[in-house]
Protein backbone atom coordinates (compact mmCIF):
# COMPACT_ATOMS: atom_id res chain seq x y z
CA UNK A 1 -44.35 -31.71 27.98
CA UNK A 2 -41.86 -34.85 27.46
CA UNK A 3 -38.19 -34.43 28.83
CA UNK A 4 -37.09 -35.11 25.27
CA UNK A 5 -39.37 -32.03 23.87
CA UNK A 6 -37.82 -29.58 26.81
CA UNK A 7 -34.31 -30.91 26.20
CA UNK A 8 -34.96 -30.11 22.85
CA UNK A 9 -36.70 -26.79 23.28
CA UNK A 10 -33.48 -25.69 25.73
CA UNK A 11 -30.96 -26.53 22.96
CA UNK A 12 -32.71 -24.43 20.89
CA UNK A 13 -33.05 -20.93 22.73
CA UNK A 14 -29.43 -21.74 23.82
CA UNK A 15 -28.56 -21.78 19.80
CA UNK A 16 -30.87 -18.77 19.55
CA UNK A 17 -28.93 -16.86 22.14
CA UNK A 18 -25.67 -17.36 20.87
CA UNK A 19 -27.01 -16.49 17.41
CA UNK A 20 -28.47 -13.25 18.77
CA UNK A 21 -24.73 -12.63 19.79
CA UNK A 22 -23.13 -13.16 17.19
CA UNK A 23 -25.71 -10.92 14.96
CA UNK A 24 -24.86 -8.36 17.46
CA UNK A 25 -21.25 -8.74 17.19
CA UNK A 26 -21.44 -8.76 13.38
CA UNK A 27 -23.40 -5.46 13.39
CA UNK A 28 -20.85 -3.41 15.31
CA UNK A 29 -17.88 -5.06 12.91
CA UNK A 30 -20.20 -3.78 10.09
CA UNK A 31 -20.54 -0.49 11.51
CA UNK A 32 -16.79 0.46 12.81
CA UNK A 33 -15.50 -1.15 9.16
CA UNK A 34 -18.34 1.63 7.95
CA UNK A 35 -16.86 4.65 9.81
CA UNK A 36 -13.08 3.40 8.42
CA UNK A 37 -13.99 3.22 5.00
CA UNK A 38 -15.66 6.82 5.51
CA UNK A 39 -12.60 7.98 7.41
CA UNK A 40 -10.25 6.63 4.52
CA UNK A 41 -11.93 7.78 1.91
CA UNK A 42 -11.91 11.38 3.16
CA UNK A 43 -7.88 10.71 3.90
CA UNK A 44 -7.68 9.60 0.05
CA UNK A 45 -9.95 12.44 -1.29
CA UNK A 46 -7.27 15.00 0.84
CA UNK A 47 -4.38 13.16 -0.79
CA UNK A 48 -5.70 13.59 -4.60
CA UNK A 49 -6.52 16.85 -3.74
CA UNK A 50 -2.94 17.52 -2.44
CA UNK A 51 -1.73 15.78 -5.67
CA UNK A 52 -3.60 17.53 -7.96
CA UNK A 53 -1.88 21.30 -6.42
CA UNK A 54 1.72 20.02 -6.76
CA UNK A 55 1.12 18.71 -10.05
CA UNK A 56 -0.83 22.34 -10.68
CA UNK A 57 2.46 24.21 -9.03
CA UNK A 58 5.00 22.00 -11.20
CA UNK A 59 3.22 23.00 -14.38
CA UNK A 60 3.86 26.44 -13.73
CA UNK A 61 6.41 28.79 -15.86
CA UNK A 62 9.58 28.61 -14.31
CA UNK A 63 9.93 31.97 -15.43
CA UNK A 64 7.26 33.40 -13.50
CA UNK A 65 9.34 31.56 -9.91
CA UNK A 66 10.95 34.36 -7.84
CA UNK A 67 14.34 34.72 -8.16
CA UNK A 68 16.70 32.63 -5.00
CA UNK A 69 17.55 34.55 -2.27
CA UNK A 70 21.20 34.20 -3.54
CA UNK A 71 20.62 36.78 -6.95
């Protein structure tokens, strides 16, 4: 094999490598972004959820409250 053609071979597994890499590295970003969406989503589902009972409590009859401690 020609200098050139191993010279040229080299560069390539060198670009492979560092592709490899950065496929790697992309992967784990795609899977921790993954696992915070998931996490957030349950965090927003809690908050609606926690919404939705105060709004439920604030429609309530006042007149059906317990008298303050103060009567």
């Amino acid at each position: 094999m020609s200098d050139a053609l191993e010279l040229r071979l080299t560069e390539l597994e060198i670009k492979l490598t560092f592709m490899d890499e950065t496929v790697r590295a992309l992967a784990e970003a795609d899977a921790d972004q993954s696992r915070r969406i998931v996490a957030l989503e349950s965090l927003l589902r809690a908050a609606r959820n926690e919404l939705a009972a105060l709004r439920q409590s604030q429609a309530d009859d006042p007149r059906l409250e317990p008298p303050p401690p103060h009567y």
